[in-house]
C-alpha atoms as a PDB file:
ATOM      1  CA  UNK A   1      70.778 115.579 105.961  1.00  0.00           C
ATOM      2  CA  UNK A   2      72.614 117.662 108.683  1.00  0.00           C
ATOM      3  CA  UNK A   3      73.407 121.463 107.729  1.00  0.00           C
ATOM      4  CA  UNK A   4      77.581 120.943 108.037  1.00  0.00           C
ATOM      5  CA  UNK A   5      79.649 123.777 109.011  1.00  0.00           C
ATOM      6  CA  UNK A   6      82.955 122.004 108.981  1.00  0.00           C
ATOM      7  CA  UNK A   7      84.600 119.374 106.777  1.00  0.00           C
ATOM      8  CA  UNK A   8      85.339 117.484 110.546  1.00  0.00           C
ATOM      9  CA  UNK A   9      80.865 117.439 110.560  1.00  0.00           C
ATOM     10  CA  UNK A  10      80.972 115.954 107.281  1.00  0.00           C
ATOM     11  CA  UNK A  11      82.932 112.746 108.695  1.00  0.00           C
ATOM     12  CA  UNK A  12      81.848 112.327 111.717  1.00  0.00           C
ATOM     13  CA  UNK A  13      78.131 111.685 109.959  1.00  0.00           C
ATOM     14  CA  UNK A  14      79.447 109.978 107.021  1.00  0.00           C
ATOM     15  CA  UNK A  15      81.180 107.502 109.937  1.00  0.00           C
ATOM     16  CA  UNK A  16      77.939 106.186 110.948  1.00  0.00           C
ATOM     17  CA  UNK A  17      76.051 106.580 107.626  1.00  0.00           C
ATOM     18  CA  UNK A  18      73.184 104.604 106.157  1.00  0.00           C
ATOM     19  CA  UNK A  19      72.120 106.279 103.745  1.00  0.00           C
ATOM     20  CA  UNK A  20      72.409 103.266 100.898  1.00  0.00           C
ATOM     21  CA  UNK A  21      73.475  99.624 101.253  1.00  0.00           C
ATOM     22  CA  UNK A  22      76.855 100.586 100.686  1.00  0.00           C
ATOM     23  CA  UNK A  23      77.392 100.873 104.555  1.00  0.00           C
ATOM     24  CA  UNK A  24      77.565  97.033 105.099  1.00  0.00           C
ATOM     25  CA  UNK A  25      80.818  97.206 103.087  1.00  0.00           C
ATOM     26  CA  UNK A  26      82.205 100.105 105.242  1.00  0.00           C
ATOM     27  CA  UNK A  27      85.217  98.852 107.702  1.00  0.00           C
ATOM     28  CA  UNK A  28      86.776 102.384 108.038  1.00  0.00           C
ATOM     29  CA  UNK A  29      85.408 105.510 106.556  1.00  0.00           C
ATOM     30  CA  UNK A  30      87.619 106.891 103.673  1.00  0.00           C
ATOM     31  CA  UNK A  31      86.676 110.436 103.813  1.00  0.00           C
ATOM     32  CA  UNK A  32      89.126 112.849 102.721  1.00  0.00           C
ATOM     33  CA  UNK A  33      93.002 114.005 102.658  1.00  0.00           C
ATOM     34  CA  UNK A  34      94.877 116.836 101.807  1.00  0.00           C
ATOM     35  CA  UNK A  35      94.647 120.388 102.584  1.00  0.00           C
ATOM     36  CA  UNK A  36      90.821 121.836 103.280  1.00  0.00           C
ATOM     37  CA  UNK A  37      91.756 124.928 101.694  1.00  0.00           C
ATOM     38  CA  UNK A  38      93.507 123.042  98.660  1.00  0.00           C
ATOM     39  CA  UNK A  39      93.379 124.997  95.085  1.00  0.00           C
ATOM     40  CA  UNK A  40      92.675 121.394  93.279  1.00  0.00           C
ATOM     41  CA  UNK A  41      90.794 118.762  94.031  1.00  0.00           C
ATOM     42  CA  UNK A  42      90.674 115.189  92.957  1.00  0.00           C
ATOM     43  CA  UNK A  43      87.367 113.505  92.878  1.00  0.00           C
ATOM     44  CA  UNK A  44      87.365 109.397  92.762  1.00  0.00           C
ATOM     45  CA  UNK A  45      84.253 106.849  92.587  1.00  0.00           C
ATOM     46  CA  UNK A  46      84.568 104.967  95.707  1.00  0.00           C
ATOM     47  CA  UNK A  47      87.672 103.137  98.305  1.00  0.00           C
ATOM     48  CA  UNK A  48      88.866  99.746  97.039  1.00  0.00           C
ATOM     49  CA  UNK A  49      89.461  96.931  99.358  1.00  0.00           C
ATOM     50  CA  UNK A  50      92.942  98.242 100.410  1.00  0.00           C
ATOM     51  CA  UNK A  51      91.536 101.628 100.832  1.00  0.00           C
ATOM     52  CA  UNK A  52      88.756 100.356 103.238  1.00  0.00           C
ATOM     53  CA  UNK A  53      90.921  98.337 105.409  1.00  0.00           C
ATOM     54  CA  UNK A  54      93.294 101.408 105.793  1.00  0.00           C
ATOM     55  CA  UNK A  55      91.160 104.268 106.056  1.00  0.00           C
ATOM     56  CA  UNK A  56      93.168 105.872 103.187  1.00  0.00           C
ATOM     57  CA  UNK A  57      92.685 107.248  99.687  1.00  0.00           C
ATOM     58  CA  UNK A  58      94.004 106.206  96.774  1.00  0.00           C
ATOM     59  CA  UNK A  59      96.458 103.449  97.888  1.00  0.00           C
ATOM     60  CA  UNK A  60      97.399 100.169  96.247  1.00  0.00           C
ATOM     61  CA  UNK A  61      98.219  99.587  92.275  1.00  0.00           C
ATOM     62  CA  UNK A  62      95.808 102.466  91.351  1.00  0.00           C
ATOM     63  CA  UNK A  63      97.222 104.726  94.059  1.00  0.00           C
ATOM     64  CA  UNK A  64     100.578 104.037  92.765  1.00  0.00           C
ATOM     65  CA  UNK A  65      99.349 104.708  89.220  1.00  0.00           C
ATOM     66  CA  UNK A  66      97.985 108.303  90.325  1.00  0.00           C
ATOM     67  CA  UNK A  67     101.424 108.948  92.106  1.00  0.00           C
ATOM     68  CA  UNK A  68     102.976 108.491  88.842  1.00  0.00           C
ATOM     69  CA  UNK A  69     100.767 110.903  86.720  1.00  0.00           C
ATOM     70  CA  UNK A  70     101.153 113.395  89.897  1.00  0.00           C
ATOM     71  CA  UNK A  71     104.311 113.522  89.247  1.00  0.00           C
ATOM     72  CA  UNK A  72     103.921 113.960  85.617  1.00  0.00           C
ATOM     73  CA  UNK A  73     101.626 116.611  85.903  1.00  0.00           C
ATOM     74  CA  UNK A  74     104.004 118.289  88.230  1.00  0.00           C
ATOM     75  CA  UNK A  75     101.494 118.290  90.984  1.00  0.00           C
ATOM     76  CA  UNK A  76     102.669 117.548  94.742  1.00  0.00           C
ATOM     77  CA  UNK A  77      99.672 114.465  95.994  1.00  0.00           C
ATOM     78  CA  UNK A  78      99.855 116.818  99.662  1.00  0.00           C
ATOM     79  CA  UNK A  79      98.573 119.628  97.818  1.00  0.00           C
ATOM     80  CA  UNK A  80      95.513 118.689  96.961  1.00  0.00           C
ATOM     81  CA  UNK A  81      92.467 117.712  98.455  1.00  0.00           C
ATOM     82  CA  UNK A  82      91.229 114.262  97.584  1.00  0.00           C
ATOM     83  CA  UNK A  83      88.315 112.420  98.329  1.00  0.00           C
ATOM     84  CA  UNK A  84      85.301 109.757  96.429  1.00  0.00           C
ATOM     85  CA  UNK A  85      81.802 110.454  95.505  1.00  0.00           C
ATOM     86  CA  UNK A  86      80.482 107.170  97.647  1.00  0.00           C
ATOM     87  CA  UNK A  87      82.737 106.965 101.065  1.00  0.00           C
ATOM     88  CA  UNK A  88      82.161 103.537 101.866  1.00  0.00           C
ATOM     89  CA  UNK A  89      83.796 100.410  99.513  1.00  0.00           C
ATOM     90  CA  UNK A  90      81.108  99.174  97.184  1.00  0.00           C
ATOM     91  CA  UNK A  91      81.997  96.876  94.784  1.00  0.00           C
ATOM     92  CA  UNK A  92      81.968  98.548  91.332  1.00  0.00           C
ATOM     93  CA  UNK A  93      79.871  96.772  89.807  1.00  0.00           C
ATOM     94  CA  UNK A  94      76.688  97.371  91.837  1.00  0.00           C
ATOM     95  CA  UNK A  95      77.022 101.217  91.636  1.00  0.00           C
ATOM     96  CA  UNK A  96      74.300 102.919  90.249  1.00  0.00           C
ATOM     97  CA  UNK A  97      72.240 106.242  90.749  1.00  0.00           C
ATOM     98  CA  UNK A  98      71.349 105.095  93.939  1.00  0.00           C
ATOM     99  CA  UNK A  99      74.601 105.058  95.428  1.00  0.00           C
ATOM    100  CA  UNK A 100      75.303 108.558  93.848  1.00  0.00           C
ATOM    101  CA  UNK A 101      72.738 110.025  94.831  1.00  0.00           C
ATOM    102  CA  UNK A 102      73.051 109.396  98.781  1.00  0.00           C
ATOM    103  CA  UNK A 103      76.778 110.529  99.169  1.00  0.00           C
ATOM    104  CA  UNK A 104      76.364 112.818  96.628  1.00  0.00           C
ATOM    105  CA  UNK A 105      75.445 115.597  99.034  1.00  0.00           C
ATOM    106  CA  UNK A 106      78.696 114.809 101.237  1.00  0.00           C
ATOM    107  CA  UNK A 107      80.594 115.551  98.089  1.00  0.00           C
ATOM    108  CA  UNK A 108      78.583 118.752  97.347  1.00  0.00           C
ATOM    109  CA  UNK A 109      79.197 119.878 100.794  1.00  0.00           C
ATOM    110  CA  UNK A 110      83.014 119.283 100.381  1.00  0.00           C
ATOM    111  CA  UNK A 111      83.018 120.935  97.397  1.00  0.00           C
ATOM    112  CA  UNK A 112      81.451 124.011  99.110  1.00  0.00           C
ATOM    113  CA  UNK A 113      83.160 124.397 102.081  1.00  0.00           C
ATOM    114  CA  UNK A 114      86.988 123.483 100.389  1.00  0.00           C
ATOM    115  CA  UNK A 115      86.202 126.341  97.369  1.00  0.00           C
ATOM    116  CA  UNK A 116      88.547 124.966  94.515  1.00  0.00           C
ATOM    117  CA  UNK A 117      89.749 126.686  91.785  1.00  0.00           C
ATOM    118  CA  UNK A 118      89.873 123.035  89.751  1.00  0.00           C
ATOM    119  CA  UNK A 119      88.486 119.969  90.025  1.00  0.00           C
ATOM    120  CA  UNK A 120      89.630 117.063  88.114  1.00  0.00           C
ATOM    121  CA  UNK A 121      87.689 113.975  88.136  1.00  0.00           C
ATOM    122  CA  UNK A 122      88.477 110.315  87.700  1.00  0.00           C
ATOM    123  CA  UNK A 123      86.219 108.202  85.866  1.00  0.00           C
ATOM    124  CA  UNK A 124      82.671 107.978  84.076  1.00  0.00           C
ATOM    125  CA  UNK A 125      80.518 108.130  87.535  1.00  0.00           C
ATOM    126  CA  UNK A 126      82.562 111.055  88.929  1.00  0.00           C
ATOM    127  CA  UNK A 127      82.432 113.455  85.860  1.00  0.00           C
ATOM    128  CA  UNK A 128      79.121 112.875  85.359  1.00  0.00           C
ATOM    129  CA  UNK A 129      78.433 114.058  88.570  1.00  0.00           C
ATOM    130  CA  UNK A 130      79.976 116.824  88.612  1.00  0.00           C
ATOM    131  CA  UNK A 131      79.199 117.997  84.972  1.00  0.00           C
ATOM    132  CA  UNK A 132      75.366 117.504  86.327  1.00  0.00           C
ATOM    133  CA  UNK A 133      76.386 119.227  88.970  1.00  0.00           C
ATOM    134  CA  UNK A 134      77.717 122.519  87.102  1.00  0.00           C
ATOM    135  CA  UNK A 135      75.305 122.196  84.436  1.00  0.00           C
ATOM    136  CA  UNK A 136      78.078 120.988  81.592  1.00  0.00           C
ATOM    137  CA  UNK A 137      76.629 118.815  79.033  1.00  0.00           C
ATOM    138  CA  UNK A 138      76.720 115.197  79.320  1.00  0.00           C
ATOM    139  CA  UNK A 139      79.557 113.569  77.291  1.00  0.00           C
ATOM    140  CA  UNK A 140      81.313 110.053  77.660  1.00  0.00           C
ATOM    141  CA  UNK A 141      84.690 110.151  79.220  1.00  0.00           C
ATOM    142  CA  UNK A 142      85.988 108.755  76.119  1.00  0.00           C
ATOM    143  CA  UNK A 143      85.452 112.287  74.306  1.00  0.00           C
ATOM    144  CA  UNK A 144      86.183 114.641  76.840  1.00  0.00           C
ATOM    145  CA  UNK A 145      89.458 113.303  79.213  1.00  0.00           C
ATOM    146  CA  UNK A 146      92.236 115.575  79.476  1.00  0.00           C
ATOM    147  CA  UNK A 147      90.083 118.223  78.051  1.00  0.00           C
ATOM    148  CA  UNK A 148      89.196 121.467  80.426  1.00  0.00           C
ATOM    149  CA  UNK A 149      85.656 123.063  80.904  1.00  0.00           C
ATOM    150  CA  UNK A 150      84.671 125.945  82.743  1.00  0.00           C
ATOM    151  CA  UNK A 151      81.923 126.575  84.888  1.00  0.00           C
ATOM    152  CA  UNK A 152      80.421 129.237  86.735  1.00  0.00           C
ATOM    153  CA  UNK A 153      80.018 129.009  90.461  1.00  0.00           C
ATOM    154  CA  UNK A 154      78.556 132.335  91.405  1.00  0.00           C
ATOM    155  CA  UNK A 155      75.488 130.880  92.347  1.00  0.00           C
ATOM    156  CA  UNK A 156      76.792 128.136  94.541  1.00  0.00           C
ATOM    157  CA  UNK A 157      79.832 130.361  96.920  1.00  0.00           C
ATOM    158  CA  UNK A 158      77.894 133.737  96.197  1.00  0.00           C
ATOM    159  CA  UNK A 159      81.176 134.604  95.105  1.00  0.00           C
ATOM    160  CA  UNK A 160      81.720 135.582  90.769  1.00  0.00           C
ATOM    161  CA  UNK A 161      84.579 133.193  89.634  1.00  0.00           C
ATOM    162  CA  UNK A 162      84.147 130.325  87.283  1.00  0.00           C
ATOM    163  CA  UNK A 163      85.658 126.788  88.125  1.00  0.00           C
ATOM    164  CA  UNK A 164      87.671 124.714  85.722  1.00  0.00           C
ATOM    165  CA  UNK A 165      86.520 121.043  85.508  1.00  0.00           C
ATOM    166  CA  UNK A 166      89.122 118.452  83.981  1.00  0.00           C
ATOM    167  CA  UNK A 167      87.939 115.095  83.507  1.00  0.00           C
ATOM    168  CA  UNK A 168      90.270 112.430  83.637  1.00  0.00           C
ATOM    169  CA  UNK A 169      90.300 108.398  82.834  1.00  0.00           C
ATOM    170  CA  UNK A 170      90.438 106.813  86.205  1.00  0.00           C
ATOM    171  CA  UNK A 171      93.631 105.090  87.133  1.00  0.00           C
ATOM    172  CA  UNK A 172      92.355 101.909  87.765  1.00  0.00           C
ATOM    173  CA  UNK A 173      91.400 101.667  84.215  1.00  0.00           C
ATOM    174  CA  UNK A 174      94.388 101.416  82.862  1.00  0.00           C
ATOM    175  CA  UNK A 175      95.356  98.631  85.166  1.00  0.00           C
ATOM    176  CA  UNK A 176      92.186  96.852  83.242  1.00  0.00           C
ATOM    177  CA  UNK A 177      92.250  97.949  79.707  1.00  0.00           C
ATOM    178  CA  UNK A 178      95.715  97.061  77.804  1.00  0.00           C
ATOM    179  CA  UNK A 179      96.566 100.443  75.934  1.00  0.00           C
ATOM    180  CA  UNK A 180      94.823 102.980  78.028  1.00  0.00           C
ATOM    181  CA  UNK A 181      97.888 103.982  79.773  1.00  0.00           C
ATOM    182  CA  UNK A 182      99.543 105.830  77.449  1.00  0.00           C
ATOM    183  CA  UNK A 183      96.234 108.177  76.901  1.00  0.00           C
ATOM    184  CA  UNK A 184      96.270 108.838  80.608  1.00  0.00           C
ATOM    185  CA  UNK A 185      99.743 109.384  80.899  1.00  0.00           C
ATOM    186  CA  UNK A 186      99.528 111.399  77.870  1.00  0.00           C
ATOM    187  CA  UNK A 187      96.733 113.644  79.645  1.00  0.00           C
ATOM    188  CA  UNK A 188      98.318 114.183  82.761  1.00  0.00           C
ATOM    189  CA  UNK A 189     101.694 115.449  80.983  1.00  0.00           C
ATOM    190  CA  UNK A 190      99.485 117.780  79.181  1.00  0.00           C
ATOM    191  CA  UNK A 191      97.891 119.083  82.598  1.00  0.00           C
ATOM    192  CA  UNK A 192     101.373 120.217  83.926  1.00  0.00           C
ATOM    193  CA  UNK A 193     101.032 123.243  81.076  1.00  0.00           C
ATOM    194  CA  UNK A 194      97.270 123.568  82.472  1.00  0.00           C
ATOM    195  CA  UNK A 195      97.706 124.120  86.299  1.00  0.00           C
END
């Protein structure tokens, strides 16, 4: 992989990537918005179908979802920075370790360069990552949404501050499982006291 020294690097390679079989699903790359400096950032699993054909994040039913529990959370959507672990669509049910594990170093880099205080993640795939990632132990989503963990990140910035890691339910759940909703709303409205 290229040694990036800019979030712009990052996309320009990811643009052309073939890294896994995800890339024959690609029709625009859906890399990133939001400020590059941003305090938070919001980690997804991968565009939709409305995403892809826009070139935008986190647009359509689930996009209006996350809008809502912005809001509740008292968090403005242009101050944060918001990207996916896999950049290209990939229908969800075919993602595996595979996938991960080739955009995962895109995400990394992000990470890196964009230095947030928080990250909260959406979904099973993307907390796992990232709790792999910061050495947090591995835990369904199911046990640990809403709640906040701290890591230290020392190591990674060469800089001594820990990082606080809130995993969320993603919001396209609750547009598949009746109930869920109301936990995730429930979360969010507790995150306005936490940020």
């Amino acid at each position: 992989m290229t040694n990036f020294n800019s979030l712009n690097d990052i996309m320009e390679e990811v643009k052309s990537c073939k890294r896994c079989k995800f890339h024959k699903f690609r029709d625009k790359c859906v890399f990133a918005e939001g400020e590059n400096d941003a305090e938070t950032v919001l980690i997804g699993l991968s565009p939709g179908k409305e995403e892809n054909a826009t070139g935008r994040l986190f647009i359509g039913p689930s996009g209006d979802f996350l809008n809502e529990l912005l809001k509740l959370a008292g968090i403005g959507r242009e101050s944060l920075y918001i990207t996916n672990i896999i950049k290209c669509h990939a229908p969800t049910y075919s993602i595996g370790k595979e996938g991960v594990a080739a955009c995962s170093p895109y995400l990394d880099k992000q990470i890196e360069i964009v230095k947030p205080r928080t990250i909260i993640s959406l979904g099973s795939i993307a907390t796992q990552h990232i709790f792999e990632k910061y050495n947090l132990p591995k835990k369904a989503i199911s046990e640990i949404h809403g709640h906040t963990f701290h890591a230290a990140i020392g190591d990674l910035f060469n800089i001594s501050q820990d990082i606080r890691i809130i995993p969320m339910f993603h919001p396209a759940a609750a547009l598949r499982t009746a109930g869920l909703s109301d936990i995730i709303e429930k979360d969010w409205q507790k995150l306005h006291n936490e940020l």
